[in-house]
PDB file of N, CA and C in Angstrom:
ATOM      1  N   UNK A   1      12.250   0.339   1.756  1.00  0.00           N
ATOM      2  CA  UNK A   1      13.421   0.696   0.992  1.00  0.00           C
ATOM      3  C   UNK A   1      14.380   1.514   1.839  1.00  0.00           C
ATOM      4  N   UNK A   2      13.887   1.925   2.989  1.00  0.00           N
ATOM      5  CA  UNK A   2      14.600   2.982   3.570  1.00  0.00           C
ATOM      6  C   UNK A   2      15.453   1.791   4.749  1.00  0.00           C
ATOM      7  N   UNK A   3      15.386   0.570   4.922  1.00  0.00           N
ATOM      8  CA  UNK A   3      15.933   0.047   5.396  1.00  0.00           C
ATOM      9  C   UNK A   3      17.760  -0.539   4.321  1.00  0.00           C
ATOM     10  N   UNK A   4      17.315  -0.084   3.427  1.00  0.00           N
ATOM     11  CA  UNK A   4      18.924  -0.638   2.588  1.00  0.00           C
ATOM     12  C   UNK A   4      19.104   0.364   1.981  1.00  0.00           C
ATOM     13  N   UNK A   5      20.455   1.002   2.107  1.00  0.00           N
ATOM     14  CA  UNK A   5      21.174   2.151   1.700  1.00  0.00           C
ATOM     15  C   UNK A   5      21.435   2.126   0.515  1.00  0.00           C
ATOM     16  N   UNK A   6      21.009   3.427  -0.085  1.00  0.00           N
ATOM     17  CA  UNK A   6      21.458   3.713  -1.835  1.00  0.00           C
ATOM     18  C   UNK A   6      20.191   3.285  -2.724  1.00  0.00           C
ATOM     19  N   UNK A   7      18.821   2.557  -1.670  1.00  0.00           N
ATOM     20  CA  UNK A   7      17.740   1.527  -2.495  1.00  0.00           C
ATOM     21  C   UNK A   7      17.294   2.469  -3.407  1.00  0.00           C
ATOM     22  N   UNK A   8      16.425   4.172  -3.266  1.00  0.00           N
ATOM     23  CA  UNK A   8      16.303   4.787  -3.802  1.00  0.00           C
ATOM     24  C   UNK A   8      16.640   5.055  -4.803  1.00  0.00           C
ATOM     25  N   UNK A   9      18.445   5.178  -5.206  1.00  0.00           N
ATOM     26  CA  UNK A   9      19.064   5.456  -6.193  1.00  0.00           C
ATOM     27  C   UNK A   9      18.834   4.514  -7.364  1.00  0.00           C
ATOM     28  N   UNK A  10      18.561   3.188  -6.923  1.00  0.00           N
ATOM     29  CA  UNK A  10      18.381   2.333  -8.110  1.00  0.00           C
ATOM     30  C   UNK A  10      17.356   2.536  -9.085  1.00  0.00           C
ATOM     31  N   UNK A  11      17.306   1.772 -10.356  1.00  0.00           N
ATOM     32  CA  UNK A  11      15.965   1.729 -11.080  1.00  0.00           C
ATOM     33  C   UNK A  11      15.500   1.304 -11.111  1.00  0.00           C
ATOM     34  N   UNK A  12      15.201   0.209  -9.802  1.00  0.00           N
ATOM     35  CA  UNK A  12      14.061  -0.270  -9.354  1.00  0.00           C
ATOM     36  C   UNK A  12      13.579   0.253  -7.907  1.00  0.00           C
ATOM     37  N   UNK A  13      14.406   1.042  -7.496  1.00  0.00           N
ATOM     38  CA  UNK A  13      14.194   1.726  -6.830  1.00  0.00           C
ATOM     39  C   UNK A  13      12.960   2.826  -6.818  1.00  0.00           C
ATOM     40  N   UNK A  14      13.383   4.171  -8.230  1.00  0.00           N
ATOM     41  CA  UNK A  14      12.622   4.845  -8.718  1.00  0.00           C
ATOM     42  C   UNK A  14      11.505   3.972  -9.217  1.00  0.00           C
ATOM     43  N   UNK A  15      11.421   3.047  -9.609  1.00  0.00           N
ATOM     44  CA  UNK A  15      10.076   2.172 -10.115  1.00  0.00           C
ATOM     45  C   UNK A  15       9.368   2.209  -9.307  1.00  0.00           C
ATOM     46  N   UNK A  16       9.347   1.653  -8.444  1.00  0.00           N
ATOM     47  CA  UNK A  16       8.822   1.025  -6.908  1.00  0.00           C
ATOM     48  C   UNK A  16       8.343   2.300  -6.413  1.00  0.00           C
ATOM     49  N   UNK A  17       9.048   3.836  -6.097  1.00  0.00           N
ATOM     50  CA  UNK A  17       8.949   4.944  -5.719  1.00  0.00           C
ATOM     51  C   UNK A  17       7.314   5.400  -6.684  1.00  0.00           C
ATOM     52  N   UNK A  18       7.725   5.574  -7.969  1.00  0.00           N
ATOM     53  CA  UNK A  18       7.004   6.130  -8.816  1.00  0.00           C
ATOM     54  C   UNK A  18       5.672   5.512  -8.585  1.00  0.00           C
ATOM     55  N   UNK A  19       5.307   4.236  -8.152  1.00  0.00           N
ATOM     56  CA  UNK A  19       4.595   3.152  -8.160  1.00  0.00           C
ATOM     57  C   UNK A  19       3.422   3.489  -7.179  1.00  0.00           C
ATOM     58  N   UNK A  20       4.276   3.696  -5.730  1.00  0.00           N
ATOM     59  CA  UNK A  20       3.807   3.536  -4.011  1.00  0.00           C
ATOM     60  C   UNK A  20       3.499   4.729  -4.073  1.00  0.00           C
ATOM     61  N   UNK A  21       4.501   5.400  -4.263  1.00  0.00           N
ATOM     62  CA  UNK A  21       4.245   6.680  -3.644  1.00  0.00           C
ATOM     63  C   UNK A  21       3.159   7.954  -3.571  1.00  0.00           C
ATOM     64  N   UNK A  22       2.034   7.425  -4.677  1.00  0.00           N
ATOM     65  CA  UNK A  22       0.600   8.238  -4.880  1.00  0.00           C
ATOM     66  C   UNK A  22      -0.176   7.429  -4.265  1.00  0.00           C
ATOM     67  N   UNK A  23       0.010   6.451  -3.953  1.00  0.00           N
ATOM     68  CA  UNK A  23      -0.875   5.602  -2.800  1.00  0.00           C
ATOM     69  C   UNK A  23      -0.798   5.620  -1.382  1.00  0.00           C
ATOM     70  N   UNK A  24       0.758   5.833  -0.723  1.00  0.00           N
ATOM     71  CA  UNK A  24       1.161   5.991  -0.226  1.00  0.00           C
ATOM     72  C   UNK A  24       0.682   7.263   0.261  1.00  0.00           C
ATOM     73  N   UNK A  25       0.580   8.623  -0.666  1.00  0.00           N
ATOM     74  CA  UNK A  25       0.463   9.929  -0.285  1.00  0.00           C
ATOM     75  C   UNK A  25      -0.922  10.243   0.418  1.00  0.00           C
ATOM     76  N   UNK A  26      -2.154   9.640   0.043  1.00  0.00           N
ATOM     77  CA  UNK A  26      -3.421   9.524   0.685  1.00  0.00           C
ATOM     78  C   UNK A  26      -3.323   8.943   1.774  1.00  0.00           C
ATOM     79  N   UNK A  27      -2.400   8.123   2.656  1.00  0.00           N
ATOM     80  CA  UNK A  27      -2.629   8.026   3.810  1.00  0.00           C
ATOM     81  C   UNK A  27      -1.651   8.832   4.613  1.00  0.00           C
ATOM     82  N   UNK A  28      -0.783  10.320   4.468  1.00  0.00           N
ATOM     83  CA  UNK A  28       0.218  10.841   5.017  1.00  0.00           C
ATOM     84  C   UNK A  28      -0.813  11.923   6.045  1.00  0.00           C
ATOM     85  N   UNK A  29      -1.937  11.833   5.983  1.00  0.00           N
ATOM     86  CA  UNK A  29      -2.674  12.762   6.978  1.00  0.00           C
ATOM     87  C   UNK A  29      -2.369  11.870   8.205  1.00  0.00           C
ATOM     88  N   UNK A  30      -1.722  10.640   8.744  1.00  0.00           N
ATOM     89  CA  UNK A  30      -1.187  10.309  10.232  1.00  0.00           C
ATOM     90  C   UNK A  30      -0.256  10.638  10.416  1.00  0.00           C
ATOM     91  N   UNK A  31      -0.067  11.360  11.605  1.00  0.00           N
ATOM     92  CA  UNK A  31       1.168  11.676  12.175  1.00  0.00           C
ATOM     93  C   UNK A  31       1.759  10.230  12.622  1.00  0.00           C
ATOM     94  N   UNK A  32       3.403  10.640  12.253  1.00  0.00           N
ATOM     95  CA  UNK A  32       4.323   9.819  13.308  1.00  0.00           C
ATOM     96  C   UNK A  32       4.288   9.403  14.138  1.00  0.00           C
ATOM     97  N   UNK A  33       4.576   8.510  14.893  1.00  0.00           N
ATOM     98  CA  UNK A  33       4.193   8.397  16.287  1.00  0.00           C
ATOM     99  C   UNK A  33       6.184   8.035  16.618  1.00  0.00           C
ATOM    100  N   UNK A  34       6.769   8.822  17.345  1.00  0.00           N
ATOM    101  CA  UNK A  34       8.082   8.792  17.837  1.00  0.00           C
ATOM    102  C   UNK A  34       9.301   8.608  16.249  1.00  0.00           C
ATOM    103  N   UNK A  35       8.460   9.230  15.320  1.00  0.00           N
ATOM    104  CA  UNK A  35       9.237   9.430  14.260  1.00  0.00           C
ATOM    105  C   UNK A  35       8.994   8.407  13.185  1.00  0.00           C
ATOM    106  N   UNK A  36       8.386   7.054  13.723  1.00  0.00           N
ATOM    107  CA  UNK A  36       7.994   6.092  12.729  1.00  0.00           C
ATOM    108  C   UNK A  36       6.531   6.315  12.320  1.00  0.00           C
ATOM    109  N   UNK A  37       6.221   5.949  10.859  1.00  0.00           N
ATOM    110  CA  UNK A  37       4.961   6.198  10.099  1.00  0.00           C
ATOM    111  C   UNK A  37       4.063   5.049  10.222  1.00  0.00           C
ATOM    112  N   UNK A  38       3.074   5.155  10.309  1.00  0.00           N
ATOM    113  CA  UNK A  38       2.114   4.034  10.288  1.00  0.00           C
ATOM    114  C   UNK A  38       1.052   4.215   9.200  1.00  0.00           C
ATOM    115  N   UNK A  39       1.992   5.166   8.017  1.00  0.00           N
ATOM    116  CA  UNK A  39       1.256   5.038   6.826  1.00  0.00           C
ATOM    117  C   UNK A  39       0.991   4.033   5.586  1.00  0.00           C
ATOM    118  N   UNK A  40       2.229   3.731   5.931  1.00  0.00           N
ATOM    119  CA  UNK A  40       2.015   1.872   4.949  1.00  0.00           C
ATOM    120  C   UNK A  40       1.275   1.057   5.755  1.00  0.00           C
ATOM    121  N   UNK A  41       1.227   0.832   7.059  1.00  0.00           N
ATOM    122  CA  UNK A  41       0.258  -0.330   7.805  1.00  0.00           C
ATOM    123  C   UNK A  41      -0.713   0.331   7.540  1.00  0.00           C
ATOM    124  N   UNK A  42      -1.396   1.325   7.622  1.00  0.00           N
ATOM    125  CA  UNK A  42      -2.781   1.602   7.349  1.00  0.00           C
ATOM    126  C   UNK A  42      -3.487   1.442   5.366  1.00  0.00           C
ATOM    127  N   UNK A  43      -2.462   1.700   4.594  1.00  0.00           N
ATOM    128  CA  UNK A  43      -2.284   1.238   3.620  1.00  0.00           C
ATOM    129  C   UNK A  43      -2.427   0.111   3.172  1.00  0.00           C
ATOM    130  N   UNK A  44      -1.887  -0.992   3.744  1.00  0.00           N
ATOM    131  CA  UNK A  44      -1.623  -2.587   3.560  1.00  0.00           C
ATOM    132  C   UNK A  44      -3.059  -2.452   4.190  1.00  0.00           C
ATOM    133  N   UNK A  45      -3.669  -2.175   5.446  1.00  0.00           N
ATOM    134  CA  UNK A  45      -5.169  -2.586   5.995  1.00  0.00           C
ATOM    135  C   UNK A  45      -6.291  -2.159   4.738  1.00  0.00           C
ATOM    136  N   UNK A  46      -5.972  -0.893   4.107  1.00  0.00           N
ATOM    137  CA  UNK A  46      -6.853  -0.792   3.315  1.00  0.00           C
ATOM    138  C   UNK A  46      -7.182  -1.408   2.131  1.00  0.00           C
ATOM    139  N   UNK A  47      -5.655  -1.787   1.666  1.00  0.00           N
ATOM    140  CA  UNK A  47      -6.118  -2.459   0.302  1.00  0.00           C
ATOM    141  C   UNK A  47      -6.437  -4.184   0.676  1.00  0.00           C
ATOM    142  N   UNK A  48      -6.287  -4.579   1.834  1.00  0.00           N
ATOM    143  CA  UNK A  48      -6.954  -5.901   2.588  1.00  0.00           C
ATOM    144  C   UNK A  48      -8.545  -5.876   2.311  1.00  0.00           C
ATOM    145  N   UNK A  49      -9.073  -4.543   2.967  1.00  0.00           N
ATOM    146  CA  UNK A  49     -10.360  -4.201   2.895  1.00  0.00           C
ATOM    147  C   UNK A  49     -10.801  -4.316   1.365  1.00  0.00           C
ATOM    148  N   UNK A  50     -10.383  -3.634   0.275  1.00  0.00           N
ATOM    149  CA  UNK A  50     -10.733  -3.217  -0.944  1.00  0.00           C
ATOM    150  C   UNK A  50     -10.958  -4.711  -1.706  1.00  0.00           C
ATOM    151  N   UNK A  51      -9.524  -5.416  -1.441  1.00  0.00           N
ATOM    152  CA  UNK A  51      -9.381  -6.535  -1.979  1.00  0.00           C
ATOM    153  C   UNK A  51     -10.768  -7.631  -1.018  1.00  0.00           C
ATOM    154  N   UNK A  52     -11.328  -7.676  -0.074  1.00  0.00           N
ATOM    155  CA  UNK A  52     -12.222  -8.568   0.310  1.00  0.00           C
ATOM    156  C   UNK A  52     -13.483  -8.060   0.351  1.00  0.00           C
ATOM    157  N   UNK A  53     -13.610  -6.827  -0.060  1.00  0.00           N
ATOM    158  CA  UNK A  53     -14.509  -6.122  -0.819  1.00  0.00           C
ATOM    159  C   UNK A  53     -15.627  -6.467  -1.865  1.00  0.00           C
ATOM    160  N   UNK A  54     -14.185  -6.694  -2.985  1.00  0.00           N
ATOM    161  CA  UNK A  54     -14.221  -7.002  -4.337  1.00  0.00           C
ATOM    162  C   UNK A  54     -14.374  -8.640  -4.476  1.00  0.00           C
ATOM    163  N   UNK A  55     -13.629  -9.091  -3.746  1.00  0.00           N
ATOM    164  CA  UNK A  55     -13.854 -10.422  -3.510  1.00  0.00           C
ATOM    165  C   UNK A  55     -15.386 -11.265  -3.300  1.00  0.00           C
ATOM    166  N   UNK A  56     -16.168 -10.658  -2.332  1.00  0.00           N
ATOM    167  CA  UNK A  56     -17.335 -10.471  -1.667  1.00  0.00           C
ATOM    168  C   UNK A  56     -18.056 -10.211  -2.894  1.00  0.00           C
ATOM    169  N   UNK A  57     -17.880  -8.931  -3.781  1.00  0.00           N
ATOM    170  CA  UNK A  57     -18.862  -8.445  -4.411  1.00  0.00           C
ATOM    171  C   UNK A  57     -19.276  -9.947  -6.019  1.00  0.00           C
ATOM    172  N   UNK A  58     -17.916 -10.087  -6.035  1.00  0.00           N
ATOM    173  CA  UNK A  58     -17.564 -11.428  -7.112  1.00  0.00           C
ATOM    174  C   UNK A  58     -18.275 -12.435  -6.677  1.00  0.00           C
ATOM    175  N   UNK A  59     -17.886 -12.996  -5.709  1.00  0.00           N
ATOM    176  CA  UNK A  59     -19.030 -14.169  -5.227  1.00  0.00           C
ATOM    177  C   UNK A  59     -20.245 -13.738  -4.932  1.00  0.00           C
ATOM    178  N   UNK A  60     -21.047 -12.924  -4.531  1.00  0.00           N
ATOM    179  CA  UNK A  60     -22.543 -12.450  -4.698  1.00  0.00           C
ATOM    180  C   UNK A  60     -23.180 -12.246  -6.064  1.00  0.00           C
ATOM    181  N   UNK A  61     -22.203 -12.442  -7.079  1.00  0.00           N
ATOM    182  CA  UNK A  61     -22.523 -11.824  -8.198  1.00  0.00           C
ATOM    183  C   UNK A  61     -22.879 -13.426  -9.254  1.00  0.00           C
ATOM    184  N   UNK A  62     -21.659 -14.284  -8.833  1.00  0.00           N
ATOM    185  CA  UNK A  62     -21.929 -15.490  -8.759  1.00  0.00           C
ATOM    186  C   UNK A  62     -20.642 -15.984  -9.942  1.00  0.00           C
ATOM    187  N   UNK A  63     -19.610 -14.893  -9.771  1.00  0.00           N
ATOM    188  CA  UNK A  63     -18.214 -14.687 -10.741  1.00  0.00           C
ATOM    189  C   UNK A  63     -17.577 -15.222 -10.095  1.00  0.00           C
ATOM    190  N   UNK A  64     -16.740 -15.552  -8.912  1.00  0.00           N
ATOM    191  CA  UNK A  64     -15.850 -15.808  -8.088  1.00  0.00           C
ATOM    192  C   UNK A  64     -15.994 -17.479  -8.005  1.00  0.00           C
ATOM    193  N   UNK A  65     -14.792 -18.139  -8.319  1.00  0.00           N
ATOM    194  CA  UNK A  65     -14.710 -19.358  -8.056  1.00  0.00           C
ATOM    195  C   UNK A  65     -13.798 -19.593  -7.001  1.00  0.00           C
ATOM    196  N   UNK A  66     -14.122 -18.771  -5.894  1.00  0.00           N
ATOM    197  CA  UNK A  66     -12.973 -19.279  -4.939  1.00  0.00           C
ATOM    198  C   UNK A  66     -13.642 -19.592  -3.796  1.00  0.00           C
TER     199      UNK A  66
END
């Protein structure tokens, strides 16, 4: 969002904000690296993990038709 100006201000803006942003906040223990965050990529990796996780646990279980 921080790539399009004013995105914040919208009300889908605040949606989206209200949404990410407690998910978002558990991965802010990485520092910056030259000012950019690598807290959403570590984010997006985790819920990859969670989601093939759960996935895994569904088909062992013998729920998962995929």
């Amino acid at each position: 969002m921080s790539w399009f100006p004013g995105a914040y201000e919208t009300k889908l803006g605040e949606f989206l904000a209200r949404i990410c942003e407690p998910y978002l906040s558990l991965f802010n223990f990485i520092p910056p690296i030259f000012g950019i965050s690598f807290a959403p990529w570590v984010a997006l990796i985790a819920l990859e993990f969670i989601e093939n996780g759960l996935l895994y646990l569904l088909a062992m279980l013998g729920l998962g038709g995929f």
